[in-house]
N, C-alpha and C. Protein backbone atom coordinates (compact mmCIF):
# COMPACT_ATOMS: atom_id res chain seq x y z
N UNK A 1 -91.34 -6.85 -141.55
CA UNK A 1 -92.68 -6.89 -140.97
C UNK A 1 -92.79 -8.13 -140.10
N UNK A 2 -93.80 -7.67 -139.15
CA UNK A 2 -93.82 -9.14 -137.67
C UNK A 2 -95.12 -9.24 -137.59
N UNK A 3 -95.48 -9.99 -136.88
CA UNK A 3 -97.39 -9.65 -136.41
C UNK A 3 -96.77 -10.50 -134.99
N UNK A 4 -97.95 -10.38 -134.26
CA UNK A 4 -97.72 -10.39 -132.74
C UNK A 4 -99.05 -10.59 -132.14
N UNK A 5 -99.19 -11.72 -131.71
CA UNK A 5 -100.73 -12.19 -131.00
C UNK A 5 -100.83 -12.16 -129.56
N UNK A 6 -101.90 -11.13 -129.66
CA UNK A 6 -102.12 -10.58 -128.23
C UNK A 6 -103.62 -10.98 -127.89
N UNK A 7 -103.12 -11.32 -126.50
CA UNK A 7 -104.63 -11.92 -125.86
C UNK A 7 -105.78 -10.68 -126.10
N UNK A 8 -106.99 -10.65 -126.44
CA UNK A 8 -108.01 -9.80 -125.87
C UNK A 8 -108.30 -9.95 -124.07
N UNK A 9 -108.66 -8.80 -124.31
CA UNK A 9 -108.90 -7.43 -124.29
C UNK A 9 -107.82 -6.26 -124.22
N UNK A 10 -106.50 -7.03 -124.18
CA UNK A 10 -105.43 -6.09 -124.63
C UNK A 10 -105.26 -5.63 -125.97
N UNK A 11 -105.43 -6.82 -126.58
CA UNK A 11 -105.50 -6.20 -128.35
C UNK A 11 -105.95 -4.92 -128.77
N UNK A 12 -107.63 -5.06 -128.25
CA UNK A 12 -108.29 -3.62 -128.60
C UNK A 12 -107.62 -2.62 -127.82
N UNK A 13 -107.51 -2.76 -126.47
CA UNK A 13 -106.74 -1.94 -125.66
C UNK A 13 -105.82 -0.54 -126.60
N UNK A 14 -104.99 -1.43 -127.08
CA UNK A 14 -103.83 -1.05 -128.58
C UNK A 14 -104.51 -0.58 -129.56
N UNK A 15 -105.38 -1.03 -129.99
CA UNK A 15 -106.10 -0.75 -130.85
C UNK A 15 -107.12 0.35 -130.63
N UNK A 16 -107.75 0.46 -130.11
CA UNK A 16 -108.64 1.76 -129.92
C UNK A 16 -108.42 2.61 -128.69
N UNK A 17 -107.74 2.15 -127.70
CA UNK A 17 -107.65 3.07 -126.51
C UNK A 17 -106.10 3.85 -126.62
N UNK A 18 -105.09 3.99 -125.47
CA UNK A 18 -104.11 4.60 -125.65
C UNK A 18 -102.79 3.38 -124.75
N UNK A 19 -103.35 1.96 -124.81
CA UNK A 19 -102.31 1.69 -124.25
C UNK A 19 -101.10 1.29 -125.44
N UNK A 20 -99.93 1.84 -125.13
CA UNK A 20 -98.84 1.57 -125.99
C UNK A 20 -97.38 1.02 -125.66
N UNK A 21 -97.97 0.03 -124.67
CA UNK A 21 -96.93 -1.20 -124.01
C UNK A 21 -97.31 -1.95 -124.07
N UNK A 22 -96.76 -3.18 -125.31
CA UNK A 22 -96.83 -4.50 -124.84
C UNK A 22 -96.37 -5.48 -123.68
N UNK A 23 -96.67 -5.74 -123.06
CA UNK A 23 -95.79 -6.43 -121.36
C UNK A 23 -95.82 -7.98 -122.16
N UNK A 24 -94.15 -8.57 -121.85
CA UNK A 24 -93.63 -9.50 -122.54
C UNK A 24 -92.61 -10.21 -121.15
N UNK A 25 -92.17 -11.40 -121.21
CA UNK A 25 -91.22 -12.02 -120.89
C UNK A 25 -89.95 -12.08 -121.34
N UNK A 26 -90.06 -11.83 -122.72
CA UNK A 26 -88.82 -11.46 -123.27
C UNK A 26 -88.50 -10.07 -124.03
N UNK A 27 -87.22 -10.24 -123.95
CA UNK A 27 -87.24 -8.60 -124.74
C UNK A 27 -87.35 -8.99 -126.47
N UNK A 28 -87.06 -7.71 -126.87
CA UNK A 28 -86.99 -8.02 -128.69
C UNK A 28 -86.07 -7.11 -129.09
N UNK A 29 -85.08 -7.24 -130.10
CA UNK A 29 -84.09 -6.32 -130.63
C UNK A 29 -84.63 -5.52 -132.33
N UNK A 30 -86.47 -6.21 -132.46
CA UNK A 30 -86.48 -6.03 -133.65
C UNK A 30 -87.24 -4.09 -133.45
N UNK A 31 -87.10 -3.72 -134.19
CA UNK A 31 -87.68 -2.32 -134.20
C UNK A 31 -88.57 -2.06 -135.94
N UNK A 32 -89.42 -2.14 -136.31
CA UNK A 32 -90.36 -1.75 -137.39
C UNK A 32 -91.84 -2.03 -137.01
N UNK A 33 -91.89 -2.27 -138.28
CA UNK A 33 -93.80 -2.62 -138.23
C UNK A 33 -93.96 -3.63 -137.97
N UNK A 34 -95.15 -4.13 -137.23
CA UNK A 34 -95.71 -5.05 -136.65
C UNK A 34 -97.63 -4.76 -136.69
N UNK A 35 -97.63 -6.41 -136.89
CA UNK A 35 -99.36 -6.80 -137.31
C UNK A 35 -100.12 -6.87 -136.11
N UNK A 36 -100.96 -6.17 -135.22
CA UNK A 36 -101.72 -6.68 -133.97
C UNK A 36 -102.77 -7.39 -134.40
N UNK A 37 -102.24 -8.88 -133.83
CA UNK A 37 -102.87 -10.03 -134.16
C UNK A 37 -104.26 -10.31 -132.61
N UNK A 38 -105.02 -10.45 -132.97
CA UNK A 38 -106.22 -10.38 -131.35
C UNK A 38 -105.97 -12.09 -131.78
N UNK A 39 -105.18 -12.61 -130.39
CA UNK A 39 -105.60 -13.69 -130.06
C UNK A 39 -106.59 -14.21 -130.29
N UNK A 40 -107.08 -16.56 -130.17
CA UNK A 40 -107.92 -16.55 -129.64
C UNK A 40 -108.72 -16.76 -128.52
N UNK A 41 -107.87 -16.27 -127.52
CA UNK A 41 -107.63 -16.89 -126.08
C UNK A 41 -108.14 -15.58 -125.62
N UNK A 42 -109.04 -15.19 -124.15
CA UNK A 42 -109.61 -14.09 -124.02
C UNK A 42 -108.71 -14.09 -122.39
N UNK A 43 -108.06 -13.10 -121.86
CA UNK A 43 -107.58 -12.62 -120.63
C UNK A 43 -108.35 -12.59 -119.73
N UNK A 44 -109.08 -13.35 -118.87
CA UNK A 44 -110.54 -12.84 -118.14
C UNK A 44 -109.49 -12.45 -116.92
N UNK A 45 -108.66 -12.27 -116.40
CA UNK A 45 -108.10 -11.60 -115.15
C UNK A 45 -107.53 -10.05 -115.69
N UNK A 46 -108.21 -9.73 -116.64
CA UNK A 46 -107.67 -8.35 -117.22
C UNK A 46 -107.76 -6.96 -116.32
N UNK A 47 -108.61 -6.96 -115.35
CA UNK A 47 -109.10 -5.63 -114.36
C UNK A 47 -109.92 -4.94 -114.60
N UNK A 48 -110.17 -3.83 -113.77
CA UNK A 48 -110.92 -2.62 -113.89
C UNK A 48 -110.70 -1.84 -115.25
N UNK A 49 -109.07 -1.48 -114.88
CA UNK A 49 -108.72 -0.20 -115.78
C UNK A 49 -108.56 -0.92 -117.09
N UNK A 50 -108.91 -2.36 -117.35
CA UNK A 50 -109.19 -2.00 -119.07
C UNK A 50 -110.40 -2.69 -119.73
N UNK A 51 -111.04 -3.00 -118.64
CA UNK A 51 -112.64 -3.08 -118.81
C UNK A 51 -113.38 -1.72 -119.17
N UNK A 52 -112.66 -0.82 -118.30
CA UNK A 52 -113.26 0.28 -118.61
C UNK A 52 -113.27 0.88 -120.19
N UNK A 53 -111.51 1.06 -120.61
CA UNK A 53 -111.92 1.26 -121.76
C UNK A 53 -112.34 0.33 -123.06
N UNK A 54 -112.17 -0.98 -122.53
CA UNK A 54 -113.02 -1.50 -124.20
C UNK A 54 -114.57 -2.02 -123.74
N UNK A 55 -115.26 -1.39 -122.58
CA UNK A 55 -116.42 -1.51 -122.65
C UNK A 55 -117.02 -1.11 -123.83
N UNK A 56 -118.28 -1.60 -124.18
CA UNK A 56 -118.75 -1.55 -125.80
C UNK A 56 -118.19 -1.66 -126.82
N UNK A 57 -117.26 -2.57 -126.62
CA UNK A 57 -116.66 -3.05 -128.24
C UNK A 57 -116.67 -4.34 -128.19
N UNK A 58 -116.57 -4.87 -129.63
CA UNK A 58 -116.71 -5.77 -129.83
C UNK A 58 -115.18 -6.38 -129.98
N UNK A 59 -115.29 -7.49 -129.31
CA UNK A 59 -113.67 -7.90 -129.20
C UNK A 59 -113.54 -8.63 -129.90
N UNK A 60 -112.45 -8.62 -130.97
CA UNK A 60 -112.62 -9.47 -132.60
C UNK A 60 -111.28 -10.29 -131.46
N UNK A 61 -111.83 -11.61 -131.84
CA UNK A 61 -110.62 -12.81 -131.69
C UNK A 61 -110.03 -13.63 -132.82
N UNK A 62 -108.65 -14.38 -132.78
CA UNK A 62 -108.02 -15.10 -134.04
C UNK A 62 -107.99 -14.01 -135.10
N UNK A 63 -107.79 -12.71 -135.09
CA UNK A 63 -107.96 -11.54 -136.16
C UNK A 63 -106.89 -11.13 -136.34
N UNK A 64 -106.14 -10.12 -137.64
CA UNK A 64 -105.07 -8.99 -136.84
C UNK A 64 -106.16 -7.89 -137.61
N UNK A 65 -106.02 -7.27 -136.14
CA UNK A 65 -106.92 -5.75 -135.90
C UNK A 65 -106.22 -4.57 -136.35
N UNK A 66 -105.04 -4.65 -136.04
CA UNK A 66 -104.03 -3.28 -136.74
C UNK A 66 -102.96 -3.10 -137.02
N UNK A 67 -102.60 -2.14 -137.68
CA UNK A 67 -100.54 -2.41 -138.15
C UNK A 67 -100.29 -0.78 -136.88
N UNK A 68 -98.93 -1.37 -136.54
CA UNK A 68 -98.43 -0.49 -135.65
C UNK A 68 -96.67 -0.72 -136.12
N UNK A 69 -95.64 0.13 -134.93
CA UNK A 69 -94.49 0.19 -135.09
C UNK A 69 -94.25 -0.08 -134.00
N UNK A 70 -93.03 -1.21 -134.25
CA UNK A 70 -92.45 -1.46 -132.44
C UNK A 70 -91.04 -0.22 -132.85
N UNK A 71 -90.79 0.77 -131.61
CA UNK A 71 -90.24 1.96 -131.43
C UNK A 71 -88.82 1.39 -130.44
N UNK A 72 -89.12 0.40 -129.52
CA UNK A 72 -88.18 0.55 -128.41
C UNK A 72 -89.22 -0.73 -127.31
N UNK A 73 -87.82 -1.53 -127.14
CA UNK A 73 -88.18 -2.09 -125.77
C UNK A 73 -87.19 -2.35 -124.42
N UNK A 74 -87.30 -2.27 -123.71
CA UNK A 74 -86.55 -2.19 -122.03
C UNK A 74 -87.43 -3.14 -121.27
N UNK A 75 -86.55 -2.88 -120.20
CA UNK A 75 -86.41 -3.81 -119.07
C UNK A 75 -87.68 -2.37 -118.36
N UNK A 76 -88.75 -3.60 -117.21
CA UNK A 76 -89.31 -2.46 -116.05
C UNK A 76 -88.25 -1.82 -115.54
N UNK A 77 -88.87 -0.47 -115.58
CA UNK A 77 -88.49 0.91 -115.06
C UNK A 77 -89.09 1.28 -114.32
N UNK A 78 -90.39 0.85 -113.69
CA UNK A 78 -91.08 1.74 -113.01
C UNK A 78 -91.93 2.58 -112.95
N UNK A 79 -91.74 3.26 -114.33
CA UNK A 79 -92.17 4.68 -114.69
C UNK A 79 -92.62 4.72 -116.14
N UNK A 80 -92.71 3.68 -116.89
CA UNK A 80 -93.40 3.73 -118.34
C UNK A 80 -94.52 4.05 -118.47
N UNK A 81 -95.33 3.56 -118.00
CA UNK A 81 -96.64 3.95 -118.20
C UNK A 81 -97.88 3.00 -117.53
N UNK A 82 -99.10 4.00 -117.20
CA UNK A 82 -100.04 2.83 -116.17
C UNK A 82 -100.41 1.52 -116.63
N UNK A 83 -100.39 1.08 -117.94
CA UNK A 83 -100.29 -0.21 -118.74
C UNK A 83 -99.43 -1.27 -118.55
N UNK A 84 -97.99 -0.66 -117.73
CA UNK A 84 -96.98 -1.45 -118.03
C UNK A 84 -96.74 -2.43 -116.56
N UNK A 85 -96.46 -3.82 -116.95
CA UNK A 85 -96.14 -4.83 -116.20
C UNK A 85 -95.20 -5.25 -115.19
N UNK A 86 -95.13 -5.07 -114.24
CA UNK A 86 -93.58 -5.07 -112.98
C UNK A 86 -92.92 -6.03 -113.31
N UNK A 87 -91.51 -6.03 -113.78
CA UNK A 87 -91.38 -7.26 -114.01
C UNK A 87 -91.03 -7.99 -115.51
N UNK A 88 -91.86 -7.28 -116.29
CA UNK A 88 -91.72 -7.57 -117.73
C UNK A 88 -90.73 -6.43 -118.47
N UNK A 89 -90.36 -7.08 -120.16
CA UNK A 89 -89.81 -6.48 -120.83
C UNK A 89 -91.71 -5.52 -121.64
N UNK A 90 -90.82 -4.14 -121.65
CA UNK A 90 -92.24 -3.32 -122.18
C UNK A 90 -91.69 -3.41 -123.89
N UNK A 91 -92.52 -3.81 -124.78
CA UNK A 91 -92.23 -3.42 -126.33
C UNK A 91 -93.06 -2.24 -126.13
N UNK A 92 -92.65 -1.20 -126.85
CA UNK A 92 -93.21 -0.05 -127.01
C UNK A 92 -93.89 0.38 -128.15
N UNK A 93 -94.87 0.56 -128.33
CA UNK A 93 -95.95 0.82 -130.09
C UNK A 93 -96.13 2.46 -130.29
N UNK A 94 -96.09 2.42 -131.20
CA UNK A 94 -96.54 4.06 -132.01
C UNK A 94 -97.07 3.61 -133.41
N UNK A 95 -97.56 4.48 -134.01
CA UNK A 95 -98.22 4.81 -135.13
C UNK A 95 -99.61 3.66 -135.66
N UNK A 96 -99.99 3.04 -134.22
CA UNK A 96 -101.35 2.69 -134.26
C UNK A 96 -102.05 2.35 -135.31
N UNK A 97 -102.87 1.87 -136.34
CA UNK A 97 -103.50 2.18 -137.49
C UNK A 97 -104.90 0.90 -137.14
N UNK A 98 -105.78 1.26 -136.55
CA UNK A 98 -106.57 0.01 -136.83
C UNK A 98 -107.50 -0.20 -138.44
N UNK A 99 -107.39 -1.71 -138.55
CA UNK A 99 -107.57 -1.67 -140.35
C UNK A 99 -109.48 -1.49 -140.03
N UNK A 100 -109.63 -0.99 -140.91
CA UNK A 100 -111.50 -1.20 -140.85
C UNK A 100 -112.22 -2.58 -140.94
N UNK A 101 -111.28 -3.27 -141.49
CA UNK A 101 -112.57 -4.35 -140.82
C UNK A 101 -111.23 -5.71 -140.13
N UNK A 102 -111.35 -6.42 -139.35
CA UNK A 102 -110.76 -7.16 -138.84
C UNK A 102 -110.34 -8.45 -140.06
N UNK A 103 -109.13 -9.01 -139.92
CA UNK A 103 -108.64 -9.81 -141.04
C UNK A 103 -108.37 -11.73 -140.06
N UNK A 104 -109.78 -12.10 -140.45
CA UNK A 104 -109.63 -13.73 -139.57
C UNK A 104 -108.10 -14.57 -140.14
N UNK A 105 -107.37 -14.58 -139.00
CA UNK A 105 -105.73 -15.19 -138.96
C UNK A 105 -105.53 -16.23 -138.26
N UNK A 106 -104.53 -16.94 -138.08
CA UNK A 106 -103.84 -17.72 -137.13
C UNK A 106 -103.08 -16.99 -136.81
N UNK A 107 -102.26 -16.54 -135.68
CA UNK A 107 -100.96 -15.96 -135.13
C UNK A 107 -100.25 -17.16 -135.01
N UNK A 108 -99.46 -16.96 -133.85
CA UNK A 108 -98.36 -17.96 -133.31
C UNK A 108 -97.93 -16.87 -131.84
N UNK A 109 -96.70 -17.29 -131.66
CA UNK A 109 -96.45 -17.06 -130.43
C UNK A 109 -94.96 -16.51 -131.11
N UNK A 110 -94.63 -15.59 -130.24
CA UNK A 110 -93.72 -14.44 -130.38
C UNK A 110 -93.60 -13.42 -131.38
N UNK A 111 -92.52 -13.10 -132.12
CA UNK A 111 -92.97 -12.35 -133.30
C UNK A 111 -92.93 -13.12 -134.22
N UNK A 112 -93.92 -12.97 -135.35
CA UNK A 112 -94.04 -14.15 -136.14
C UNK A 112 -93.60 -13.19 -137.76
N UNK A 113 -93.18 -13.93 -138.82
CA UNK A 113 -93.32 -13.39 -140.10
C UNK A 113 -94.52 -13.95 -140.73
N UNK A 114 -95.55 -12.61 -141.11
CA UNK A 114 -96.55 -12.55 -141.65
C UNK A 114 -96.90 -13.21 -143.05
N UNK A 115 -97.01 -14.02 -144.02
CA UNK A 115 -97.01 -14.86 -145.19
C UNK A 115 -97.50 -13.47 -146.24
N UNK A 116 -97.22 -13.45 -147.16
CA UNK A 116 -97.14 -12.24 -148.33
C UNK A 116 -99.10 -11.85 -148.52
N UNK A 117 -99.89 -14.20 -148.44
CA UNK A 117 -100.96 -13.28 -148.83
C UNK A 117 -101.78 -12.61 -147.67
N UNK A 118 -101.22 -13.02 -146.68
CA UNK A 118 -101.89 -12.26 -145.41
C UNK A 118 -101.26 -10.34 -145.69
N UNK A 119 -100.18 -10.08 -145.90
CA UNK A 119 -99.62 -8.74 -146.06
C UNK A 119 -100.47 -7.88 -147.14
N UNK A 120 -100.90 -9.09 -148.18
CA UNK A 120 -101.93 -8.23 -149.44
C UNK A 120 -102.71 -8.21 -148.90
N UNK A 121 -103.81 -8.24 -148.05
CA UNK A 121 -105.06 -8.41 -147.50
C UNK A 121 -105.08 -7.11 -146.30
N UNK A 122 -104.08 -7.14 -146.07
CA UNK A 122 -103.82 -6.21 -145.02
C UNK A 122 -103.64 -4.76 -145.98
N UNK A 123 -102.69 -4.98 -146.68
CA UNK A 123 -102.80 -3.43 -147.72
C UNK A 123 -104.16 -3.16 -148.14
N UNK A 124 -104.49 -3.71 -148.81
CA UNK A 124 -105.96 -3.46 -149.57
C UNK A 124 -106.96 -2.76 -148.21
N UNK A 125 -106.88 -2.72 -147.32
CA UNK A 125 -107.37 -1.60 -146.38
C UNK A 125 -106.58 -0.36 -145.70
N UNK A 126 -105.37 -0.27 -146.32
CA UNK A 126 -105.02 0.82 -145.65
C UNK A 126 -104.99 1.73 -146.58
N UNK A 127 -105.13 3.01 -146.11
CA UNK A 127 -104.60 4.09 -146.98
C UNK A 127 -102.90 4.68 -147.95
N UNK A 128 -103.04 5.01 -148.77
CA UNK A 128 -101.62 4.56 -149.46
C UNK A 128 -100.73 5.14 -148.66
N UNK A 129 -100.58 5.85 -147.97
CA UNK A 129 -99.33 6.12 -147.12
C UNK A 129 -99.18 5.15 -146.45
N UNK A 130 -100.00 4.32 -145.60
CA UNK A 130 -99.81 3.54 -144.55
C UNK A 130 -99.46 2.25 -145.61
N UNK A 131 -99.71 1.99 -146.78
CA UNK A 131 -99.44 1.35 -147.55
C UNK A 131 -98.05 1.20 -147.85
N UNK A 132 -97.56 2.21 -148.04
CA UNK A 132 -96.08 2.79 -148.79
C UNK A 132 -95.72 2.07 -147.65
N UNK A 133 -95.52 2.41 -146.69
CA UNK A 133 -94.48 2.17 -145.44
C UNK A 133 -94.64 0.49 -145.13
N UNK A 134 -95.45 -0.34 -145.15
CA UNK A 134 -95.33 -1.23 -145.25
C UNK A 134 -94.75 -2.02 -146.47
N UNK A 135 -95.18 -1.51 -147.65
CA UNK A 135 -94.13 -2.40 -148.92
C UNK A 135 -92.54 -1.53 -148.38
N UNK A 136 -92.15 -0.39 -147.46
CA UNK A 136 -90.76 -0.29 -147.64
C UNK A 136 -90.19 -1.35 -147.34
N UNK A 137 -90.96 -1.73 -145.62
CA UNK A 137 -90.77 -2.77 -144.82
C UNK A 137 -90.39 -4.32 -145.06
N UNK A 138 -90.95 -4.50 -146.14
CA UNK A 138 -91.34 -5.66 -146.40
C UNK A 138 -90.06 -6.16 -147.61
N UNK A 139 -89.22 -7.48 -146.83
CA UNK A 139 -88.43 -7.69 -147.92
C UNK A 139 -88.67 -8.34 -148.87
């Protein structure tokens, strides 16, 4: 397990809309679950297209908002998806889960290992499947 602090308004982005590229400087060789940590630093050069979708939400900062899976990351292609960064390495997310209520954190910078009692805090809101798969994870 990793957690990964992402500026808002990308966080929610991940979290409630459909973007499922992280845009990075570096690549990553790790592939499992990962914590979306909402920065507490806010992106104000973020744009149109993702103003649009986290208009009316509330943008939780210093939080992690959801457990996801990093699937795959590459070099720009071109062709990933309208989210993705020219230029950057894309980490790629699937299986989404935002927790119901936001969990106040410190992140760090890159992928970080999550401390056990932050991981219990995080179970105690998920449902036991999404549960299971994280104690597999977890050494």
């Amino acid at each position: 397990m990793r957690g990964l602090t992402i500026r808002q308004p990308w966080a929610s982005a991940i979290v409630y809309a459909d973007k499922r590229v992280e845009n990075r400087v570096w690549p990553t060789s790790y592939r499992g679950p990962v914590l979306i940590h909402a920065s507490k630093t806010m992106d104000r050069s973020s744009g149109p297209m993702v103003a649009a979708v986290v208009r009316g939400l509330q943008l939780d900062v210093g939080a992690v908002l959801a457990v996801a899976r990093v699937v795959d990351c590459h070099e720009d292609d071109g062709e990933c998806t309208p989210w993705s960064a020219t230029g950057q390495f894309h980490h790629v997310l699937d299986e989404v889960t935002a927790l119901p209520l936001p969990i106040p954190w410190r992140g760090a910078q890159g992928l970080w290992v999550p401390p056990t009692v932050l991981m219990d805090r995080v179970r105690e809101q998920l449902n036991e499947t999404a549960a299971y798969v994280l104690r597999e994870a977890t050494p």
